[in-house]
N, C-alpha and C. Protein backbone atom coordinates (compact mmCIF):
# COMPACT_ATOMS: atom_id res chain seq x y z
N UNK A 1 18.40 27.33 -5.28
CA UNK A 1 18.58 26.14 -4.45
C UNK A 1 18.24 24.91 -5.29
N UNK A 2 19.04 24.04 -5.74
CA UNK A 2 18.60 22.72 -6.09
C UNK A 2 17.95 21.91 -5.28
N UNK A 3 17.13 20.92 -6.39
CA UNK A 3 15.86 20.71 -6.08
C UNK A 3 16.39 19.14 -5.25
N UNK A 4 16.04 18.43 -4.41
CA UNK A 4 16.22 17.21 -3.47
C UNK A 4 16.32 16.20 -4.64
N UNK A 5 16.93 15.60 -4.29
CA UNK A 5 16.98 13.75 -4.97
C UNK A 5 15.49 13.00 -5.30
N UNK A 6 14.81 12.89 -6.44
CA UNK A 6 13.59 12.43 -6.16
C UNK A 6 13.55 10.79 -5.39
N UNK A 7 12.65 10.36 -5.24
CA UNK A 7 12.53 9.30 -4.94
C UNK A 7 11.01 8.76 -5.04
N UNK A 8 10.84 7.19 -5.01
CA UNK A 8 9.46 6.70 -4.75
C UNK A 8 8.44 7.61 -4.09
N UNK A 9 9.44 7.74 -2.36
CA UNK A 9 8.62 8.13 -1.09
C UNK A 9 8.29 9.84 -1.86
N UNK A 10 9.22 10.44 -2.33
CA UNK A 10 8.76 12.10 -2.14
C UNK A 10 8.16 12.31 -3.42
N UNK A 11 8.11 11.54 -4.28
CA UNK A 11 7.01 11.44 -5.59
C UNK A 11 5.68 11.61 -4.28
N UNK A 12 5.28 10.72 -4.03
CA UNK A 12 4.26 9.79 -3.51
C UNK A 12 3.86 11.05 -2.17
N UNK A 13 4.97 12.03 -1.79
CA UNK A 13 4.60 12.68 -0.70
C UNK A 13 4.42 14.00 -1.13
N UNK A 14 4.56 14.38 -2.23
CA UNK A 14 4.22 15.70 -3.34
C UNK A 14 2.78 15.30 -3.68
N UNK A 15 2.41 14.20 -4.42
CA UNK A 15 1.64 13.77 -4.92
C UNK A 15 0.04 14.10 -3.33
N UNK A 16 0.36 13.74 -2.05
CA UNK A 16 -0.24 13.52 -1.48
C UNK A 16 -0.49 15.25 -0.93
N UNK A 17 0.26 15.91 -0.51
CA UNK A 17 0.50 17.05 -0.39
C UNK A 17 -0.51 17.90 -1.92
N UNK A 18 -0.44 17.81 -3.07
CA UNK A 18 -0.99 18.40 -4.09
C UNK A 18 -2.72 17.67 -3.96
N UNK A 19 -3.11 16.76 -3.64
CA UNK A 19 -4.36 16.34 -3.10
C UNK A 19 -5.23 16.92 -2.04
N UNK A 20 -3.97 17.05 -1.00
CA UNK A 20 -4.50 17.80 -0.29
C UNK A 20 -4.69 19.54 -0.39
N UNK A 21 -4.09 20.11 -1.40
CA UNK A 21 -4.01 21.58 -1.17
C UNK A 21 -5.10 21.36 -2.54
N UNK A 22 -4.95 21.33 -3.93
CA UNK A 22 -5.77 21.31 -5.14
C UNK A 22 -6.95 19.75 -5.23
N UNK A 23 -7.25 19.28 -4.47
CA UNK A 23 -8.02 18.18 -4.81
C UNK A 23 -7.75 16.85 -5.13
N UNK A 24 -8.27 16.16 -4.88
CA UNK A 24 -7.41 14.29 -5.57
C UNK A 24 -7.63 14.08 -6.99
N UNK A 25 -8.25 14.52 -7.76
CA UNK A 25 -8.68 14.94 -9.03
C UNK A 25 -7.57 15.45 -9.62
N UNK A 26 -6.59 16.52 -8.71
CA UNK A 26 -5.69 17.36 -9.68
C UNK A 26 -4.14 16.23 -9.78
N UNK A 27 -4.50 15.36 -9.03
CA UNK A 27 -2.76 14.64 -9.12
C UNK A 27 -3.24 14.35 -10.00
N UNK A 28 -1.47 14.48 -11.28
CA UNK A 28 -1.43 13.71 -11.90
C UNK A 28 -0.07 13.45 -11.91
N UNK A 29 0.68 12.74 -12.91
CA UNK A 29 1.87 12.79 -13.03
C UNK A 29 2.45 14.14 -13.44
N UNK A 30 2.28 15.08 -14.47
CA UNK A 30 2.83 16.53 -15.02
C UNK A 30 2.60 17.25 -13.47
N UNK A 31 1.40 17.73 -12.88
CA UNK A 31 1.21 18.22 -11.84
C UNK A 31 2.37 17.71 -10.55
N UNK A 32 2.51 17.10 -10.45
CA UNK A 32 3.09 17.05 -9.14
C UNK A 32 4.36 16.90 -9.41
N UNK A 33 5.03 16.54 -10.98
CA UNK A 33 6.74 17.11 -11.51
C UNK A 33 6.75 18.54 -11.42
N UNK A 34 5.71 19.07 -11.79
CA UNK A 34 5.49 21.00 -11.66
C UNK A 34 5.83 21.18 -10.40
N UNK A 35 5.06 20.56 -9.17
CA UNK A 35 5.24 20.82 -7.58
C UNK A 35 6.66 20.59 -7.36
N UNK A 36 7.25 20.04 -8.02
CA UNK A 36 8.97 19.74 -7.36
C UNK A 36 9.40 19.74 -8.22
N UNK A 37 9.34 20.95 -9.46
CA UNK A 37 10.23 21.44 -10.36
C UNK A 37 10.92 20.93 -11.45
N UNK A 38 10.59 19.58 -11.69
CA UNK A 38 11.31 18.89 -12.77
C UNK A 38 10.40 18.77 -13.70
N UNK A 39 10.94 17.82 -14.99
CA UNK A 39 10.24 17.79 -15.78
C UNK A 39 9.03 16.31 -15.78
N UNK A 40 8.22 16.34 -16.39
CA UNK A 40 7.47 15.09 -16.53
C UNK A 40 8.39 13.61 -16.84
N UNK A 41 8.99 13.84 -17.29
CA UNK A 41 9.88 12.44 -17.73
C UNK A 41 10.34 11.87 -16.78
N UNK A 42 11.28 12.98 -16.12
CA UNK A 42 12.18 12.64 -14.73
C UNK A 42 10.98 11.42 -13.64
N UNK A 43 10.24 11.63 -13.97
CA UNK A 43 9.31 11.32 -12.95
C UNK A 43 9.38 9.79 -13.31
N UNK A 44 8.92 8.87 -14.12
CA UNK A 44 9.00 8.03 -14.54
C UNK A 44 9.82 6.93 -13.92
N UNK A 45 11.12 7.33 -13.44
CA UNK A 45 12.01 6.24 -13.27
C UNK A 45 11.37 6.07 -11.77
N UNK A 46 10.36 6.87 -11.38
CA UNK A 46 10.44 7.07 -9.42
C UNK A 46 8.51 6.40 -9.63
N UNK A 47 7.76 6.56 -10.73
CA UNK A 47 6.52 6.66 -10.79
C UNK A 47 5.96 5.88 -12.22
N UNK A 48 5.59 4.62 -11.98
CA UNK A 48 4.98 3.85 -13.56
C UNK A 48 4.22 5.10 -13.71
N UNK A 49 2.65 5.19 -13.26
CA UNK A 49 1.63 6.47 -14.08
C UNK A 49 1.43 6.77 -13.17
N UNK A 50 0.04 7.31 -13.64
CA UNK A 50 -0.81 8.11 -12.81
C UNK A 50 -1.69 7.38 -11.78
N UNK A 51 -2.29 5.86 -12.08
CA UNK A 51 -2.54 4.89 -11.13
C UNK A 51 -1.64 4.73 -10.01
N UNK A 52 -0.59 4.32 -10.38
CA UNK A 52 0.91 3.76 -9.47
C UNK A 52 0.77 5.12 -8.44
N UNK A 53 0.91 6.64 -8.99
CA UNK A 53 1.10 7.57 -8.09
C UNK A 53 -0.10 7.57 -6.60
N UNK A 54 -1.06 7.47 -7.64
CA UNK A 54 -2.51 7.44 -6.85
C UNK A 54 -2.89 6.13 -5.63
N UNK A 55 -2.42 5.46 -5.92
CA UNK A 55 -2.09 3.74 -5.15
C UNK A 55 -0.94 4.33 -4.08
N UNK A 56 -0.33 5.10 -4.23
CA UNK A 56 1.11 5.63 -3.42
C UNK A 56 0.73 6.82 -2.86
N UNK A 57 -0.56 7.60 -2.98
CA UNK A 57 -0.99 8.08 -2.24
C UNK A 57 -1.89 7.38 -0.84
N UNK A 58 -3.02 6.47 -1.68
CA UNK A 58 -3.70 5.77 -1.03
C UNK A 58 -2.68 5.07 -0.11
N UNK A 59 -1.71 4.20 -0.35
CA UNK A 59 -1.03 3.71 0.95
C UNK A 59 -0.26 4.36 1.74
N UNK A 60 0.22 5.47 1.61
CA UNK A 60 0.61 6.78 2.29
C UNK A 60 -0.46 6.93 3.25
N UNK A 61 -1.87 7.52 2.90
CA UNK A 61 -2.77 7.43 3.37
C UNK A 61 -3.16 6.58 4.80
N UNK A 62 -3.23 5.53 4.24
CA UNK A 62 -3.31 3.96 5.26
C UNK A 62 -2.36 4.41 6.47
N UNK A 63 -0.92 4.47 6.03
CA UNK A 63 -0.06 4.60 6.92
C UNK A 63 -0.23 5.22 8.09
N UNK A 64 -0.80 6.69 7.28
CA UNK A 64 -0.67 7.95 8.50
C UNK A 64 -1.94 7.74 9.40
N UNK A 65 -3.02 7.17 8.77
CA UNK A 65 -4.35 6.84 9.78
C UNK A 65 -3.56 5.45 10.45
N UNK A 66 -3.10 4.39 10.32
CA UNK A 66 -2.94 3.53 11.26
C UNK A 66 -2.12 4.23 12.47
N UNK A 67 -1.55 5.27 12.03
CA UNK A 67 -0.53 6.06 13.48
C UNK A 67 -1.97 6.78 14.15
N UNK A 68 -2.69 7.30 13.53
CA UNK A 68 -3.58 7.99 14.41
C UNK A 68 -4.87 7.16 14.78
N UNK A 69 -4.83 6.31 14.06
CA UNK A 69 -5.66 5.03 15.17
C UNK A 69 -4.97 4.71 16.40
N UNK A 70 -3.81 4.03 16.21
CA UNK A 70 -3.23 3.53 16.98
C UNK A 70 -2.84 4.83 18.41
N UNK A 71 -2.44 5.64 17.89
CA UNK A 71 -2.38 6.92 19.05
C UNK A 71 -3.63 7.18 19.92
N UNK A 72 -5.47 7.11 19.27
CA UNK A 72 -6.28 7.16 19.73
C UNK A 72 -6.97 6.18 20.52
N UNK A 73 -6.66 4.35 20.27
CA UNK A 73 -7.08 3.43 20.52
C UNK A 73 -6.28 2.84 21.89
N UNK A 74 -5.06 3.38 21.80
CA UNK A 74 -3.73 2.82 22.67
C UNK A 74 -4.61 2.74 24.38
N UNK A 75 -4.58 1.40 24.73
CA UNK A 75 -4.84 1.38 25.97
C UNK A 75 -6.41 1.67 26.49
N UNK A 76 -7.18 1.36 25.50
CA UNK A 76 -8.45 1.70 25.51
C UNK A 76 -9.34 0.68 24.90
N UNK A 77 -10.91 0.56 25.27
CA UNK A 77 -11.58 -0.42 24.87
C UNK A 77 -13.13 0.02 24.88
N UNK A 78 -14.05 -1.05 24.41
CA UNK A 78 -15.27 -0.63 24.15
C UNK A 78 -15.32 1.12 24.08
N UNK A 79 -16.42 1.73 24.35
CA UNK A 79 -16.82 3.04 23.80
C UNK A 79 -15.28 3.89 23.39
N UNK A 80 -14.81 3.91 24.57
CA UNK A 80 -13.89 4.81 24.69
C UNK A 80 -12.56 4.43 23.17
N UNK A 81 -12.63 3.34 22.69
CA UNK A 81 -11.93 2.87 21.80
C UNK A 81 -12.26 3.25 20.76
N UNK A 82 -14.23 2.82 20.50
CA UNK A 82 -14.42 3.08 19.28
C UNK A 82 -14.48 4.52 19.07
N UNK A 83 -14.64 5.73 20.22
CA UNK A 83 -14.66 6.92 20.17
C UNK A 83 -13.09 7.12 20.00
N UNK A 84 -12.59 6.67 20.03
CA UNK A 84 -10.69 7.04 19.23
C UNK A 84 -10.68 6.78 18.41
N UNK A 85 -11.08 5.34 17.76
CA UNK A 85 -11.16 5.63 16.27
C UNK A 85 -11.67 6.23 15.35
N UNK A 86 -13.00 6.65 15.46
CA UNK A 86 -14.04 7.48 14.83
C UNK A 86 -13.22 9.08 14.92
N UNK A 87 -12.37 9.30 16.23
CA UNK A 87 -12.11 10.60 16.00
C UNK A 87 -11.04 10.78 15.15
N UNK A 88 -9.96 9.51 14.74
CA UNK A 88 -8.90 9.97 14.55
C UNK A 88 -9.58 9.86 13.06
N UNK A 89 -10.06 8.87 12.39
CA UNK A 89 -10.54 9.24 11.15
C UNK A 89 -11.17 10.70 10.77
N UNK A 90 -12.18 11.21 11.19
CA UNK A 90 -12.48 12.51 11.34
C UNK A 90 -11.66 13.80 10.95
N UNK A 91 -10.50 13.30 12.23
CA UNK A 91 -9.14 14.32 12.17
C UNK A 91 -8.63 14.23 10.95
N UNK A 92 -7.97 13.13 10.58
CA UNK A 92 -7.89 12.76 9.50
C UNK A 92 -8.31 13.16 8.08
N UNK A 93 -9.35 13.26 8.03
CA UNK A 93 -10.55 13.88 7.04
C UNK A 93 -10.20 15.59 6.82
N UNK A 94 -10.17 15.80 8.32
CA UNK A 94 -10.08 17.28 7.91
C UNK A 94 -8.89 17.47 7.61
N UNK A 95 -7.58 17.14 8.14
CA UNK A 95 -6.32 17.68 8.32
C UNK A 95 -5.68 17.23 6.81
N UNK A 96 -6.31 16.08 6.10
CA UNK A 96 -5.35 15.67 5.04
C UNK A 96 -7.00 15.28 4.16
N UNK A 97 -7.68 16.12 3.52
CA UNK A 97 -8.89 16.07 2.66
C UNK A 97 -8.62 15.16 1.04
N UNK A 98 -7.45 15.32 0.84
CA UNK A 98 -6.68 14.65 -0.34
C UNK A 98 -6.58 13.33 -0.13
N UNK A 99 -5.99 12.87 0.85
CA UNK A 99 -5.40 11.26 1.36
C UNK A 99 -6.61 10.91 1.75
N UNK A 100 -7.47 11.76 2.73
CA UNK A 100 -8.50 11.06 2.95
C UNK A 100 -9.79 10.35 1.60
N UNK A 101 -9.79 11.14 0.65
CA UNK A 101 -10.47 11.07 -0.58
C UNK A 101 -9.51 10.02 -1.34
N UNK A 102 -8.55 9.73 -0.97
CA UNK A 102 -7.74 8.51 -1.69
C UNK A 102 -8.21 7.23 -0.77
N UNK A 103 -8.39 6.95 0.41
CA UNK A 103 -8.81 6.10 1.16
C UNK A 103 -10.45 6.02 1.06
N UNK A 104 -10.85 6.73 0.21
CA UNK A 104 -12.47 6.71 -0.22
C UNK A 104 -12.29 5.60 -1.44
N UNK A 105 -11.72 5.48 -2.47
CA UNK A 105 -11.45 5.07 -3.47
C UNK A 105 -11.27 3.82 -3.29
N UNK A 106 -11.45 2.67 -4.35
CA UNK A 106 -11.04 1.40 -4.43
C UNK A 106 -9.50 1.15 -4.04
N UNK A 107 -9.20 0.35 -3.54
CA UNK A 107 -7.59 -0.33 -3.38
C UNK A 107 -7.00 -1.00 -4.39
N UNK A 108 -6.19 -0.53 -5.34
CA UNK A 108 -5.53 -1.71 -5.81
C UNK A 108 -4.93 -2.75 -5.39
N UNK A 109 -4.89 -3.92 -5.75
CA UNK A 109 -4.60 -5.46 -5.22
C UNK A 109 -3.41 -4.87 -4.21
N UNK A 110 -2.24 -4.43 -5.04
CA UNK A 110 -1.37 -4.43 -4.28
C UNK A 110 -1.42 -3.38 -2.52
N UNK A 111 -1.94 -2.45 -2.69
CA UNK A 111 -2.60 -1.75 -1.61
C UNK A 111 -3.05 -2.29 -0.49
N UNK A 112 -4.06 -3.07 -1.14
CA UNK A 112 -5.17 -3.82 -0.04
C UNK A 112 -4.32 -4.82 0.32
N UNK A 113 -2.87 -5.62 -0.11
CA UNK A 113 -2.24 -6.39 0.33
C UNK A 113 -1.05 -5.86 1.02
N UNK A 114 -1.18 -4.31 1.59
CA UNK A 114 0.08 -3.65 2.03
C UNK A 114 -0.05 -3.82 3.53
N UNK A 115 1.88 -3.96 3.97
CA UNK A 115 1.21 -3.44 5.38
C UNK A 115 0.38 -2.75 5.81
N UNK A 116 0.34 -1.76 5.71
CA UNK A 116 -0.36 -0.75 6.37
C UNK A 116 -2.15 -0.91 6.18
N UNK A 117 -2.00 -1.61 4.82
CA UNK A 117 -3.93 -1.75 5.15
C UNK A 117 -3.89 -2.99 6.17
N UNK A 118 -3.16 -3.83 6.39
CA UNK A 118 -2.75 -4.94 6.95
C UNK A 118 -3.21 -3.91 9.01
N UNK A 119 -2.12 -2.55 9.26
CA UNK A 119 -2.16 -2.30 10.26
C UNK A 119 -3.43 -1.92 10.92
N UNK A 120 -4.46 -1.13 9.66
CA UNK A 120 -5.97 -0.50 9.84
C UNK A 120 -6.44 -1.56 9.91
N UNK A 121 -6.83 -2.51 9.58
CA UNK A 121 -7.51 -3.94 9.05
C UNK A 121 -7.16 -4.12 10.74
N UNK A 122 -6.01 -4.64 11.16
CA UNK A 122 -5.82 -5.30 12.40
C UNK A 122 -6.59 -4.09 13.26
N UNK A 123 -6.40 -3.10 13.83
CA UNK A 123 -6.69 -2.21 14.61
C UNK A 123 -8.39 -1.97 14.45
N UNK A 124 -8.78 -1.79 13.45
CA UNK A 124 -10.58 -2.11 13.37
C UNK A 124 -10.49 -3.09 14.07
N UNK A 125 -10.34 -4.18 13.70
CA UNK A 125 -10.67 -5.51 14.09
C UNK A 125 -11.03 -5.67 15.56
N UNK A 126 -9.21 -4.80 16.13
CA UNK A 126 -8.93 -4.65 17.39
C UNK A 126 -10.47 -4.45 18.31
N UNK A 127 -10.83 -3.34 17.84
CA UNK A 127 -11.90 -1.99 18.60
C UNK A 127 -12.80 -3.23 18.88
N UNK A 128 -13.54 -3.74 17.55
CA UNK A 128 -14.35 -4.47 17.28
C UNK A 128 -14.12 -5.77 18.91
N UNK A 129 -13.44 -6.30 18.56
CA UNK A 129 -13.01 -7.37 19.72
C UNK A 129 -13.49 -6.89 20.97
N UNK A 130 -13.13 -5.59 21.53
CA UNK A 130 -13.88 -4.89 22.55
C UNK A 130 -15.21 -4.90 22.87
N UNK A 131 -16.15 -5.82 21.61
CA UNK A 131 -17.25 -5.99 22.00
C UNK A 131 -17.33 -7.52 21.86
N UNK A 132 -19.04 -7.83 22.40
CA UNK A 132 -18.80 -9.40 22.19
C UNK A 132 -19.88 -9.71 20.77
N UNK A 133 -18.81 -9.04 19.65
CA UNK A 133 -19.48 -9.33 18.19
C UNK A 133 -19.06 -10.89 17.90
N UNK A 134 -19.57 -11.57 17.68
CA UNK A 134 -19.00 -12.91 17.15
C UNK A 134 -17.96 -12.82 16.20
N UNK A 135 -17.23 -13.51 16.33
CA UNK A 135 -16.07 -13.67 15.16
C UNK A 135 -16.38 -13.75 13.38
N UNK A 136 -17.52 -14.32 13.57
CA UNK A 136 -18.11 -14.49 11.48
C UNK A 136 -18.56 -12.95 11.13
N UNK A 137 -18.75 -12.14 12.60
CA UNK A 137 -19.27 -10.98 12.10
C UNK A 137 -18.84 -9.87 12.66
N UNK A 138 -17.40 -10.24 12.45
CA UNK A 138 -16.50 -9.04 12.79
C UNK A 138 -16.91 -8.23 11.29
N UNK A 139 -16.68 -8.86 10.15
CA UNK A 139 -16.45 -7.90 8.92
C UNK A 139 -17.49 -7.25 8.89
N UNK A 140 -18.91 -7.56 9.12
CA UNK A 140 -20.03 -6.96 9.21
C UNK A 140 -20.08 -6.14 9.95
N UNK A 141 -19.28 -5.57 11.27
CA UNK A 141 -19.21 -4.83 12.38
C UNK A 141 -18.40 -3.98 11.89
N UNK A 142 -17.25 -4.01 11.06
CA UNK A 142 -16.66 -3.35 10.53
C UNK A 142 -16.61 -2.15 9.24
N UNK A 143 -17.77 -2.85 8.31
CA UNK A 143 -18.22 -2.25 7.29
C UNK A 143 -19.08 -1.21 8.22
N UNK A 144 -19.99 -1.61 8.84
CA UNK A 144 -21.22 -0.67 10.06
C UNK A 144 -19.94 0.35 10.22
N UNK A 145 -19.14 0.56 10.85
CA UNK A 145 -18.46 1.71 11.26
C UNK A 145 -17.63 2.16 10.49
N UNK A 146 -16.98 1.57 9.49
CA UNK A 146 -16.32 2.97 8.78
C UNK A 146 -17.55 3.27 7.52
N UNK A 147 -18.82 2.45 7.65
CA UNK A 147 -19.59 3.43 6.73
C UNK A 147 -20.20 4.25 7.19
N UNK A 148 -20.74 4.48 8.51
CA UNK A 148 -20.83 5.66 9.32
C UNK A 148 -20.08 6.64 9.41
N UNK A 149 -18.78 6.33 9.82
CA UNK A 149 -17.83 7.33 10.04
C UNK A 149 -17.74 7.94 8.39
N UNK A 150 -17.76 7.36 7.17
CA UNK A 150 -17.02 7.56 6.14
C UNK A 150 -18.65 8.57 5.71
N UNK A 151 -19.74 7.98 6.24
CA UNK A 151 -20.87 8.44 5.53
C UNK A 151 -21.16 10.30 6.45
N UNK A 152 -20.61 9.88 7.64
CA UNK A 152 -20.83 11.42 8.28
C UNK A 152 -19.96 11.99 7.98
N UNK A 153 -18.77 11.80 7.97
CA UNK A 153 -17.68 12.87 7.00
C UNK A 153 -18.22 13.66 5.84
N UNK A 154 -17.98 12.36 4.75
CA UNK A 154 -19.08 13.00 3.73
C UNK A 154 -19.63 14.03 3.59
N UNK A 155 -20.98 13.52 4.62
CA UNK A 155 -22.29 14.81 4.46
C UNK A 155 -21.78 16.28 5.11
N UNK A 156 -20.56 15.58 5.94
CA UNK A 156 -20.18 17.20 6.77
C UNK A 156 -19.17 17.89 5.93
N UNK A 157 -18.77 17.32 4.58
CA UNK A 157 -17.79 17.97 3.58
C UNK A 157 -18.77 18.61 2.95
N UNK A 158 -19.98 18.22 3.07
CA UNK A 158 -20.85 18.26 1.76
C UNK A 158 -21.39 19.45 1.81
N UNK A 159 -21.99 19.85 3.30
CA UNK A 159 -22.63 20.95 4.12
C UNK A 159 -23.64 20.26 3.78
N UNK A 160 -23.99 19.03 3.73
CA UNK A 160 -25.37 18.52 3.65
C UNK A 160 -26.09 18.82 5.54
N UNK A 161 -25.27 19.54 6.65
CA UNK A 161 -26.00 19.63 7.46
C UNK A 161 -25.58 20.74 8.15
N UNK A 162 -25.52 21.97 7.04
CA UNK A 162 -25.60 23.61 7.30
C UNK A 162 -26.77 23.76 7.34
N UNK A 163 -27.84 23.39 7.23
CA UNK A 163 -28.77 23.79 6.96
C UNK A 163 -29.83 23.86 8.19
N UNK A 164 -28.83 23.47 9.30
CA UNK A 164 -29.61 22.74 10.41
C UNK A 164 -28.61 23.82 12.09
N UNK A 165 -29.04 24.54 12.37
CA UNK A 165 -28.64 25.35 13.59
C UNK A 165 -27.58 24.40 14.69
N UNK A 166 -27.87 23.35 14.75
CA UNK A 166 -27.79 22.45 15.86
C UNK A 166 -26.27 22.11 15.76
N UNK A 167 -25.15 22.00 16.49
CA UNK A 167 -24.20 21.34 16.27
C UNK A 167 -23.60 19.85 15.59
N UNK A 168 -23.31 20.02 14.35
CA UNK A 168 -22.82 18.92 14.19
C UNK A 168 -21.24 17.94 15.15
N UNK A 169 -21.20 18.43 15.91
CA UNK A 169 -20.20 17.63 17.25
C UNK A 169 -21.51 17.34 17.84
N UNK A 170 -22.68 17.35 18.01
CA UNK A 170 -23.66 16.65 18.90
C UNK A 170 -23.93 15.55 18.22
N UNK A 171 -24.33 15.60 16.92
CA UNK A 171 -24.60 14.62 16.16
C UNK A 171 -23.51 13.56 15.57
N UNK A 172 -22.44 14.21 16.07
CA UNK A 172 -21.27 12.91 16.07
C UNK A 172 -21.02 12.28 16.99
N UNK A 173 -21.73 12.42 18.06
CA UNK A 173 -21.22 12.55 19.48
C UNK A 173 -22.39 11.10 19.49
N UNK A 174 -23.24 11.45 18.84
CA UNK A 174 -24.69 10.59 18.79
C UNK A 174 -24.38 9.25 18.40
N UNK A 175 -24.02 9.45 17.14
CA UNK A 175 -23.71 8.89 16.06
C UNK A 175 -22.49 7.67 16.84
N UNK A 176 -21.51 8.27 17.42
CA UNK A 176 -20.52 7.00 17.94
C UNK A 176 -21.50 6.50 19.03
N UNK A 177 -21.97 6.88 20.29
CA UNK A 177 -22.87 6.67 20.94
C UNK A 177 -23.85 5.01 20.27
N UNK A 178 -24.67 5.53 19.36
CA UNK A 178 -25.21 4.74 18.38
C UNK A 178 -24.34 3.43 18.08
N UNK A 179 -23.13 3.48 17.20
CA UNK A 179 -22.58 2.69 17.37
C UNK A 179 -22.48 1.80 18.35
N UNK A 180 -22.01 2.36 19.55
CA UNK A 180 -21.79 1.74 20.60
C UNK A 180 -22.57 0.63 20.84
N UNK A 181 -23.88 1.24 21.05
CA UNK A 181 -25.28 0.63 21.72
C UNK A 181 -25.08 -0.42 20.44
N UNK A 182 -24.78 -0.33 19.25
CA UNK A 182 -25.57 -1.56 18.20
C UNK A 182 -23.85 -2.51 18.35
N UNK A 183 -22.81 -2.15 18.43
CA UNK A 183 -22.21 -3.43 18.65
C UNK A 183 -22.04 -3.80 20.31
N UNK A 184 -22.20 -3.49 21.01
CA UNK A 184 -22.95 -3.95 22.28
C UNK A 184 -23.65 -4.87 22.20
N UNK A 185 -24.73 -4.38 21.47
CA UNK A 185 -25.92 -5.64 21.59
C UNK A 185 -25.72 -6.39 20.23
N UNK A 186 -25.01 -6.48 19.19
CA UNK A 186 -24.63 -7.40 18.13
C UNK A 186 -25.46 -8.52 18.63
N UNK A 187 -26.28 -9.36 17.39
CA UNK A 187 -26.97 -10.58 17.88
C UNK A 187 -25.68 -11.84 17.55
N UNK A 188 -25.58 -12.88 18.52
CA UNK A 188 -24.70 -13.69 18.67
C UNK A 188 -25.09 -14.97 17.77
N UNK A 189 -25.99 -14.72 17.08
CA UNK A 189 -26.31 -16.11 15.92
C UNK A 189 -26.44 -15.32 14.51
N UNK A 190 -26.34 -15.94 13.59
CA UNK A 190 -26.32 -15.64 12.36
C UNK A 190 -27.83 -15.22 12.11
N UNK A 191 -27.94 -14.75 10.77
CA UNK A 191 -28.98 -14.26 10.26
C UNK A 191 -30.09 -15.40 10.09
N UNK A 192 -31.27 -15.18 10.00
CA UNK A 192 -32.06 -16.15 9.66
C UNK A 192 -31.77 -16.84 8.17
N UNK A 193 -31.98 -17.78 8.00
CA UNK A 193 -31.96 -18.04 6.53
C UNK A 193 -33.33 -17.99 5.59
C-alpha cells in the first residue's frame, strides 16, 4: 500500500502520535520519517528541524486541549467551570502523555502567538472571570491553576503519591475544591508594597 501524501499537518500528527507512544524525547526528525516510511530528506520540504517539528507538536497540542476545555467549560461557571477545566487537562495528560509533555515545555514566539494558544489563553481567562478576581490579577489567577493542575499531574506521572493508600481522585477532588475557595476569596487590592 503506498504511503499518503506527506504534509505539514501529518508530519506534525506522526510526530505527535510517536510522543505519545515512545516519549517526547524520541521525536525527532529520522524517527518519525521511520513512522511513515520515507526517508529523512523527504521530510524537509514538510519540516525545517527538529525544533519546527516539536513547536508543531506543541501547537497541535494547544489545539486539541482548547476543544476539551471548551467541551468541559461550555455553559458553566465558577466551581463547576474550573472543575471542567482541571478535568479536561488531566484527561488530556493521560490520553495524549507526549502532547501533554510538549505543552510542559517553553513556547516558541511563534506558538505562543498562535491561535490556538490565543483559544487556551481566552478560555482560562474565561473560568477565571467566573470569579470576582480583579482584572490586574487575572494572570496571577491563572499561573495559580495551571501550576496546580500541571504540578498534580506531574507528581501523579511520577508515582510521587503511590506511596500513600488513599485515593488520588480525593486529592484532586481537594485540590480543585482548594482552588475554588482561593479564587473566591482573591483579595481585590494589590499587594502591599
Amino acid at each position: 500500500m503506498p504511503n499518503a501524501p506527506l504534509s505539514p499537518a501529518a508530519v506534525v500528527a506522526a510526530a505527535a502520535r510517536l510522543a505519545d507512544a515512545a516519549g517526547y524525547d524520541a521525536v525527532t526528525v529520522s524517527a518519525v520519517a521511520r513512522e511513515l516510511g520515507v526517508r529523512p530528506a523527504s521530510m524537509y520540504s514538510h519540516v525545517r528541524d527538529r525544533d519546527a517539528l516539536l513547536a508543531g507538536v506543541h501547537r497541535l497540542a494547544l489545539g486539541e486541549l482548547a476543544e476539551r476545555i471548551a467541551d468541559q467549560v461550555a455553559g458553566r461557571s465558577g466551581h463547576d467551570a474550573l472543575a471542567g477545566l482541571a478535568l479536561a487537562h488531566r484527561r488530556y495528560a493521560a490520553d495524549r502523555p507526549g502532547a501533554w509533555t510538549a505543552l510542559q515545555r517553553p513556547a516558541a514566539d511563534e506558538t505562543a502567538a498562535s491561535p490556538e494558544a490565543a483559544r487556551v489563553a481566552s478560555l482560562l481567562a474565561a473560568v477565571i472571570r467566573g470569579y470576582a478576581v480583579p482584572d490586574g490579577a487575572t494572570v496571577d489567577a491563572v499561573r495559580l491553576v495551571g501550576a496546580t493542575i500541571a504540578g498534580f499531574v506531574a507528581l501523579t506521572d511520577a508515582q510521587a503519591f503511590a506511596h500513600r493508600p488513599d485515593a488520588v481522585d480525593g486529592s484532586w477532588a481537594a485540590a480543585v475544591d482548594a482552588l475554588d475557595r482561593a479564587l473566591a476569596s482573591w483579595p481585590q487590592e494589590g499587594p502591599a508594597a
